[in-house]
N, C-alpha and C. Protein backbone atom coordinates (compact mmCIF):
# COMPACT_ATOMS: atom_id res chain seq x y z
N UNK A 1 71.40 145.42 127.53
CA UNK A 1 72.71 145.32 126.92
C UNK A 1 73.19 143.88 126.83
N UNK A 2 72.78 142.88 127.73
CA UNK A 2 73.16 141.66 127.54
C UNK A 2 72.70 140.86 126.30
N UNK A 3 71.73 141.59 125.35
CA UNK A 3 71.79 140.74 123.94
C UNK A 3 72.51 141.08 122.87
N UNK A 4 72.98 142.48 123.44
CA UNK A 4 73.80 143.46 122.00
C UNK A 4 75.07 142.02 121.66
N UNK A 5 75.83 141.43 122.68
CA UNK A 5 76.80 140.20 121.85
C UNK A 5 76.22 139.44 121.03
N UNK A 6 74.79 139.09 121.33
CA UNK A 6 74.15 138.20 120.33
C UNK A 6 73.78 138.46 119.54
N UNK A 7 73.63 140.12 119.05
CA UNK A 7 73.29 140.49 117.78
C UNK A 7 73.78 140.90 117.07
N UNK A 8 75.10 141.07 117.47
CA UNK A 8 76.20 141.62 116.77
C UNK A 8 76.88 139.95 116.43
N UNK A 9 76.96 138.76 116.94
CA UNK A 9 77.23 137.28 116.57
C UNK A 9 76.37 137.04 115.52
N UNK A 10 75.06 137.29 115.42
CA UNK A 10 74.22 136.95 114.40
C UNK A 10 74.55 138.16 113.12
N UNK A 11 74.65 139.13 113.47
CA UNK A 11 75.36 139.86 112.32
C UNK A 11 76.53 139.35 111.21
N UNK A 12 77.86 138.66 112.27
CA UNK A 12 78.80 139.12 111.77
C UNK A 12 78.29 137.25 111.10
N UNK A 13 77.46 136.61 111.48
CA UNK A 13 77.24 135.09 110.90
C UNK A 13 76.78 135.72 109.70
N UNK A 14 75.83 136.22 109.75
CA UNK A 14 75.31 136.24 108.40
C UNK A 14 75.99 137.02 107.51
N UNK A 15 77.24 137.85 108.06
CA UNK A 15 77.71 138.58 106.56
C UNK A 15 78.94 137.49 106.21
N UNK A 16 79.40 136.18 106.66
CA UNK A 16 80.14 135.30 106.24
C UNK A 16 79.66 134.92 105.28
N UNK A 17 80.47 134.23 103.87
CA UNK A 17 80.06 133.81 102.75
C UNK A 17 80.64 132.34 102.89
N UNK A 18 79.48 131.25 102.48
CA UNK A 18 80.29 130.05 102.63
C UNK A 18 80.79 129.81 100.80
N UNK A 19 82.06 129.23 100.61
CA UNK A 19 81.87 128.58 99.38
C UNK A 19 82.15 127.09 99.45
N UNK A 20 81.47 126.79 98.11
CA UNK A 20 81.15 125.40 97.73
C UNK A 20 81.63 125.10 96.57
N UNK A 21 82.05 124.25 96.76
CA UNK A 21 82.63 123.24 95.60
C UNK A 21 82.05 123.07 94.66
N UNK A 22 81.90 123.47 93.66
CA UNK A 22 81.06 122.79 92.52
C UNK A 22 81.71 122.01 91.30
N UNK A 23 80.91 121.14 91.03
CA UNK A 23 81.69 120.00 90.12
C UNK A 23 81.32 119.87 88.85
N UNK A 24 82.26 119.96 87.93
CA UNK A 24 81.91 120.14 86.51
C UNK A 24 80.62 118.87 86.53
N UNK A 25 79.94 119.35 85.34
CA UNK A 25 79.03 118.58 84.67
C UNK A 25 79.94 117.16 84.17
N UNK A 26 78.74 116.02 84.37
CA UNK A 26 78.86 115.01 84.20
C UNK A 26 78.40 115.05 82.57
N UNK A 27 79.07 114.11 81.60
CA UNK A 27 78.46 114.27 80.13
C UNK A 27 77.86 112.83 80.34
N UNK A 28 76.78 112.90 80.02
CA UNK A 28 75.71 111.21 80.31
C UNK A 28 75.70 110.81 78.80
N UNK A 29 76.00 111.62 77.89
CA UNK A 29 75.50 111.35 76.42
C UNK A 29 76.21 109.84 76.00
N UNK A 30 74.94 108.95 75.31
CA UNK A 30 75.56 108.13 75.05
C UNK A 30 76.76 107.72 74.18
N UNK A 31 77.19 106.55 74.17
CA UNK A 31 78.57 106.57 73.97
C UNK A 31 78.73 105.31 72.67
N UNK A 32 79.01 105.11 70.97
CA UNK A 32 79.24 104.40 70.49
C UNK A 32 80.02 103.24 71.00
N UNK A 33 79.85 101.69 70.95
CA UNK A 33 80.24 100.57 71.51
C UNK A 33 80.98 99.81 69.79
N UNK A 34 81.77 99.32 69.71
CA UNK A 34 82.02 98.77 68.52
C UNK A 34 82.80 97.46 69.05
N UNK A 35 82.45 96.77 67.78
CA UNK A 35 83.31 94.84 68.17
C UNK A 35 84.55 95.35 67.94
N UNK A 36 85.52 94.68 68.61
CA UNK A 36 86.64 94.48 67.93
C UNK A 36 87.24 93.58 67.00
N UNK A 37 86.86 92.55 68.08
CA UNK A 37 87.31 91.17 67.73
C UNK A 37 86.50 90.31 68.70
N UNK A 38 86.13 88.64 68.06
CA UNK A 38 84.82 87.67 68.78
C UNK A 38 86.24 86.37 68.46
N UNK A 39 85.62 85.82 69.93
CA UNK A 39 86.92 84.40 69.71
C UNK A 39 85.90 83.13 70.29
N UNK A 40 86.15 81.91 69.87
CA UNK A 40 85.51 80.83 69.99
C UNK A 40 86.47 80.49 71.25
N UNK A 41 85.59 80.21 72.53
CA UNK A 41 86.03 79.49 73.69
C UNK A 41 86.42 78.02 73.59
N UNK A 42 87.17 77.35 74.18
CA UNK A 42 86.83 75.87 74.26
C UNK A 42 88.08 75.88 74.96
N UNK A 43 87.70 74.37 75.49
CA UNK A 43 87.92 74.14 76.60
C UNK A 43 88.25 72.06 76.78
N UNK A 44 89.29 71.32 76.36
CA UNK A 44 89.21 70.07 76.24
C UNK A 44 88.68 69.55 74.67
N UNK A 45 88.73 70.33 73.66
CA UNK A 45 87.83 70.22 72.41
C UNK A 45 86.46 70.25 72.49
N UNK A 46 85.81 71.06 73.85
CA UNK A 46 84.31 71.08 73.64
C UNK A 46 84.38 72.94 73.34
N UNK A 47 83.01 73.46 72.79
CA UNK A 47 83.08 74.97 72.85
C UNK A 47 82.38 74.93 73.80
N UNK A 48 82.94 75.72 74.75
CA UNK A 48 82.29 76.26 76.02
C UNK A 48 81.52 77.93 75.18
N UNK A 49 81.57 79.15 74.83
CA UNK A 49 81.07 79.87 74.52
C UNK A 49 81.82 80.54 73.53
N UNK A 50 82.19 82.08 73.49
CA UNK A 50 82.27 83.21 72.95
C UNK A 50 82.88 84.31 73.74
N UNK A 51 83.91 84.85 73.54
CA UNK A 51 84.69 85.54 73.77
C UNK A 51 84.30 87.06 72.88
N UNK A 52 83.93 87.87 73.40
CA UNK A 52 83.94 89.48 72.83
C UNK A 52 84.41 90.45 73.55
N UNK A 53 85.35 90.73 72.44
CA UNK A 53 86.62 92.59 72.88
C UNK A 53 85.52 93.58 72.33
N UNK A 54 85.11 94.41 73.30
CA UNK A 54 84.80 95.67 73.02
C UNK A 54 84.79 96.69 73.08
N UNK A 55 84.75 98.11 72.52
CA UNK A 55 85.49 98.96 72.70
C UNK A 55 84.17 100.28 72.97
N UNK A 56 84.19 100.83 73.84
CA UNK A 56 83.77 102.34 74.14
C UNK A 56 84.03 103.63 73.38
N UNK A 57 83.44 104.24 72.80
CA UNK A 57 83.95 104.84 71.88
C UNK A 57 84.30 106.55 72.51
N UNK A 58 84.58 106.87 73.76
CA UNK A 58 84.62 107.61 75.14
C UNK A 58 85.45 108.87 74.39
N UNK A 59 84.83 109.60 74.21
CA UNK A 59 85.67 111.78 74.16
C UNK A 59 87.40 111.75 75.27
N UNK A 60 87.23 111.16 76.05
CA UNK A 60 88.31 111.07 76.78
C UNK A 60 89.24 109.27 76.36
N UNK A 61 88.83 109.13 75.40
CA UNK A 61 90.16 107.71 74.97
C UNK A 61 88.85 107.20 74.71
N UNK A 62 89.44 105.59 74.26
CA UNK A 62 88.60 104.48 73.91
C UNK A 62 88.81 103.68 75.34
N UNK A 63 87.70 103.14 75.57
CA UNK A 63 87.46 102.33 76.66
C UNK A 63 87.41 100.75 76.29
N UNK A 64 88.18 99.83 76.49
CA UNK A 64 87.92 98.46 76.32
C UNK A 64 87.71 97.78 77.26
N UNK A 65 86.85 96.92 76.84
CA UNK A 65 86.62 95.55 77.61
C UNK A 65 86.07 93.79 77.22
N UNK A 66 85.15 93.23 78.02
CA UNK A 66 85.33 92.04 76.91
C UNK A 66 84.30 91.85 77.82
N UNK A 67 82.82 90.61 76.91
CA UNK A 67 81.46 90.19 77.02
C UNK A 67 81.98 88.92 76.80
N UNK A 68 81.50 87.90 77.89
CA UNK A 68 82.16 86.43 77.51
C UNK A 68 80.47 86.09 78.44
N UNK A 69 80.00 85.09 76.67
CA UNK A 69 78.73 84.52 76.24
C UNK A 69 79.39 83.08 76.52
N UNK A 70 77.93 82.22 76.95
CA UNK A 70 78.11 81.18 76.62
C UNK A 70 77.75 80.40 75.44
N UNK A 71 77.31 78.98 74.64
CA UNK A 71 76.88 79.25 73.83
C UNK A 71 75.38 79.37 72.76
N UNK A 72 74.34 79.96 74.18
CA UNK A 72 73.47 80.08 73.89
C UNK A 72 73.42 81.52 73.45
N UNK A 73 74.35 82.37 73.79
CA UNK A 73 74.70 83.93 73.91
C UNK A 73 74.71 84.69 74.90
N UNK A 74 73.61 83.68 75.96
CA UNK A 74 73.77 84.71 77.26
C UNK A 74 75.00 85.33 77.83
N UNK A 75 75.07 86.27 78.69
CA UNK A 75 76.29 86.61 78.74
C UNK A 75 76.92 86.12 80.13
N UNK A 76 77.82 85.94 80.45
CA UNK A 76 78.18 84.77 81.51
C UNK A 76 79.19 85.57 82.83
N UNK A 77 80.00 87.27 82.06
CA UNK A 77 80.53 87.87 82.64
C UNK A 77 81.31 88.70 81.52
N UNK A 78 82.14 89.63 82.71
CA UNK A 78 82.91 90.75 81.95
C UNK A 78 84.29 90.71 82.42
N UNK A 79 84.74 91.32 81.63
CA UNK A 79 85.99 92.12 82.17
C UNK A 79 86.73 93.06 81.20
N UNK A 80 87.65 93.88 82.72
CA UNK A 80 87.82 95.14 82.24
C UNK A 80 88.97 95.56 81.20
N UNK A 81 89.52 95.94 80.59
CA UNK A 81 90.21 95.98 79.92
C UNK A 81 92.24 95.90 80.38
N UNK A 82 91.90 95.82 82.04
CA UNK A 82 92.93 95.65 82.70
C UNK A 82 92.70 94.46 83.26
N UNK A 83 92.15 93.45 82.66
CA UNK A 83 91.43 92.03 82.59
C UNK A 83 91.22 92.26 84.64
N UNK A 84 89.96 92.74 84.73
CA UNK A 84 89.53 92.59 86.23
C UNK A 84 88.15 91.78 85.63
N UNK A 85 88.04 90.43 86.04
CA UNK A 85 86.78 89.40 85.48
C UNK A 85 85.43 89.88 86.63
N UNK A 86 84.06 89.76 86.00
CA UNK A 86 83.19 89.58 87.17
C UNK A 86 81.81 88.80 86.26
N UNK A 87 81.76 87.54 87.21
CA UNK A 87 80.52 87.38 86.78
C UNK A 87 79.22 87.39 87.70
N UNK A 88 78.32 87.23 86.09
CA UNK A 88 77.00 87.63 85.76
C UNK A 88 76.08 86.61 87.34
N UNK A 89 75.48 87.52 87.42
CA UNK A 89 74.48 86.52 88.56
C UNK A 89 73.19 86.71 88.11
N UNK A 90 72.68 85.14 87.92
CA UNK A 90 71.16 84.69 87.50
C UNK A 90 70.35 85.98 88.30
N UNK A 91 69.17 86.34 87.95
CA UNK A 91 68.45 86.98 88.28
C UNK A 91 68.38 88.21 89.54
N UNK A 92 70.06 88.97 89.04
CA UNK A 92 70.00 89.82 90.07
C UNK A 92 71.14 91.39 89.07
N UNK A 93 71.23 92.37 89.65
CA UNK A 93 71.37 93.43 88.87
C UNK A 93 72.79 93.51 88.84
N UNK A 94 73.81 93.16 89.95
CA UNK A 94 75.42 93.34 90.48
C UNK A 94 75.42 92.05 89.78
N UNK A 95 76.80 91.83 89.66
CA UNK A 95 78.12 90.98 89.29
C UNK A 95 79.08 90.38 90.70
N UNK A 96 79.61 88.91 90.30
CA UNK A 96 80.32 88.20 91.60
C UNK A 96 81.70 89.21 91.11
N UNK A 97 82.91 90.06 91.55
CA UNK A 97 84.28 90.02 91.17
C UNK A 97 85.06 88.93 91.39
N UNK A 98 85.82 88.69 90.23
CA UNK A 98 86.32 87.16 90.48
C UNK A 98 87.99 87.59 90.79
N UNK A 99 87.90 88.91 90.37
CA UNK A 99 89.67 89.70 90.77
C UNK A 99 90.48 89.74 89.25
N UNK A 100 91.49 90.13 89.71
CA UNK A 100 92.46 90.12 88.00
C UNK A 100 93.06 88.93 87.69
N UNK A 101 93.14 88.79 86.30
CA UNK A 101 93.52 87.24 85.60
C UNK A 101 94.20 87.23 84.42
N UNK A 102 95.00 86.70 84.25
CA UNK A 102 95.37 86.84 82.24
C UNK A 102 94.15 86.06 82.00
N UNK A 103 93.73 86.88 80.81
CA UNK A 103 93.09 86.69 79.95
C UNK A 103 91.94 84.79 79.89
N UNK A 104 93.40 84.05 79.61
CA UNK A 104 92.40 82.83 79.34
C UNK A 104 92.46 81.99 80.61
N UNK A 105 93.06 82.68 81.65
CA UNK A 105 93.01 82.24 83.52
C UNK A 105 91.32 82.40 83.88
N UNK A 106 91.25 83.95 83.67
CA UNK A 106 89.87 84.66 84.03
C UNK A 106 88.67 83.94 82.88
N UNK A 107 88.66 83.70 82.07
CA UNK A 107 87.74 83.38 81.26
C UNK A 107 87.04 81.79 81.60
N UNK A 108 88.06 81.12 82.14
CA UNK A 108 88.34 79.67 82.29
C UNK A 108 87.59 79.83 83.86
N UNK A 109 87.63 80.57 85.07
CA UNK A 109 87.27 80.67 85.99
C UNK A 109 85.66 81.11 85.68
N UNK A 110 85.09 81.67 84.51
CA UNK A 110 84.00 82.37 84.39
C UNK A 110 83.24 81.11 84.09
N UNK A 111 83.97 79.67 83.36
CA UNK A 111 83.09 78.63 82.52
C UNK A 111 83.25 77.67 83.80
N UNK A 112 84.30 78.54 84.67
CA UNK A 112 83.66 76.84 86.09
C UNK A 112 84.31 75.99 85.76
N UNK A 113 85.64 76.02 85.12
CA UNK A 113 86.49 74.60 84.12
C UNK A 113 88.10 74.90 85.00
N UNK A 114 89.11 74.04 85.11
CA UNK A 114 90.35 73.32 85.75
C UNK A 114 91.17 74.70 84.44
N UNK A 115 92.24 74.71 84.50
CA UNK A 115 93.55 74.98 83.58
C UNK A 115 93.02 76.66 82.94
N UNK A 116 93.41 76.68 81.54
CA UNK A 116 92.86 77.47 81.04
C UNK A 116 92.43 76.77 80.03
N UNK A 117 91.51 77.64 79.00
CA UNK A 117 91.11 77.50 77.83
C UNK A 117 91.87 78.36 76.58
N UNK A 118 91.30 77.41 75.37
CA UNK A 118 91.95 78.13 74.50
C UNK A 118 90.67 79.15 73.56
N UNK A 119 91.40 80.25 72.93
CA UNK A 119 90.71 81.40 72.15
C UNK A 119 90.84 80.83 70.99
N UNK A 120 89.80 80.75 70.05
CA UNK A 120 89.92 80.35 68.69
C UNK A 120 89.75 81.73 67.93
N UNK A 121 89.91 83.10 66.65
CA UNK A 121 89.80 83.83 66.81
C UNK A 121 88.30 83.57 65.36
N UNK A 122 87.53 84.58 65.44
CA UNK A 122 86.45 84.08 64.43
C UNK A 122 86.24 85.46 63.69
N UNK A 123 85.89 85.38 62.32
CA UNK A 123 85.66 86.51 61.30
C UNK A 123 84.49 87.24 62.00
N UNK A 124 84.54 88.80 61.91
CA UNK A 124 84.06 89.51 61.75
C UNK A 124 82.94 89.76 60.44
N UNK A 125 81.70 89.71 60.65
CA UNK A 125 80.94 90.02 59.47
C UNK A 125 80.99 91.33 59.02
N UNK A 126 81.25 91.93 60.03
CA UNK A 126 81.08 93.92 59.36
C UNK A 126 82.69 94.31 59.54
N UNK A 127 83.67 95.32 58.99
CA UNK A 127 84.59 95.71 59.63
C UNK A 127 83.98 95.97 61.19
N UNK A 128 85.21 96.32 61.81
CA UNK A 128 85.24 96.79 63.27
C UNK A 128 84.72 98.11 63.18
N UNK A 129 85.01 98.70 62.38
CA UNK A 129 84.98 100.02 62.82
C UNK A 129 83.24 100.51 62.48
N UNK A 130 82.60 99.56 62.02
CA UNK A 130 81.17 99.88 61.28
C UNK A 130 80.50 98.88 62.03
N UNK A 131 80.95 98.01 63.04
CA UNK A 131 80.39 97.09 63.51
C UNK A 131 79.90 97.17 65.02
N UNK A 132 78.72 97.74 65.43
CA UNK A 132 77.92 98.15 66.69
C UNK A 132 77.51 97.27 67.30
N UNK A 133 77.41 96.83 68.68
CA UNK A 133 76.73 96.28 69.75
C UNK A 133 75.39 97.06 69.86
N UNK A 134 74.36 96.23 70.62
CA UNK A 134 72.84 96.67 71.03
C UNK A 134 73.33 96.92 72.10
C-alpha cells in the first residue's frame, strides 16, 4: 500500500494538460527597399560622402532609414529613421551605436569631423517610387 500515493501522483501528473504559448508566424518574405532622396555631404567645402533616405516597403507601414557612403560608396553607417546613428566596422558583421542625433550632428560624428555638416540635396535618376536599392 505504500506506493498506491505514488501512483495515483503519477496519474493525476499525467492527466494535467500543460499549455503553451504559441506565437504567430514570423513573415520573412522579402521586403521592397526604394530611394527616397540622396544628398551630397560636405563638410568645410570638401565632399566628405553621400547621404541616402531609404524606405522599407513593410505590410505593417513604411520603414525609413538612411545609408551614409563615403565617397568611394562604401557605406560608413546607418541610421534609424528616429535618427539612432551606428557605424560600420571594417571587417566585422555588428555596427559601433553612436546614440541619437539630429540629423547633420549624427552624420558629422559618422565622417570623424568638429560642428556639423551641410546636406546638398542631388537629383534622382529614376522617380522614387520606381527607384530600388541592391
Amino acid at each position: 500500500m505504500r506506493s498506491l500515493p505514488f501512483v495515483l501522483l503519477l496519474a493525476a501528473a499525467g492527466s494535467c494538460s500543460s499549455t503553451r504559448e504559441v506565437s504567430p508566424p514570423i513573415d520573412l518574405a522579402p521586403r521592397q527597399v526604394v530611394e527616397l532622396a540622396r544628398f551630397e555631404v560636405r563638410h568645410q567645402g570638401r565632399v566628405l560622402g553621400t547621404l541616402v533616405e531609404l524606405e522599407i516597403q513593410d505590410p505593417g507601414g513604411p520603414l525609413r532609414f538612411y545609408r551614409i557612403e563615403n565617397r568611394d560608396g562604401a557605406w560608413v553607417g546607418h541610421a534609424t529613421g528616429q535618427l539612432r546613428f551606428s557605424q560600420r566596422l571594417p571587417f566585422r558583421d555588428d555596427e559601433r551605436d553612436l546614440g541619437m542625433w539630429p540629423l547633420q550632428q549624427g552624420v558629422a560624428r559618422l565622417f570623424e569631423v568638429e560642428g556639423e555638416v551641410a546636406l546638398r540635396p542631388l537629383p534622382l535618376a529614376e522617380p522614387a517610387a520606381a527607384r530600388k536599392t541592391p
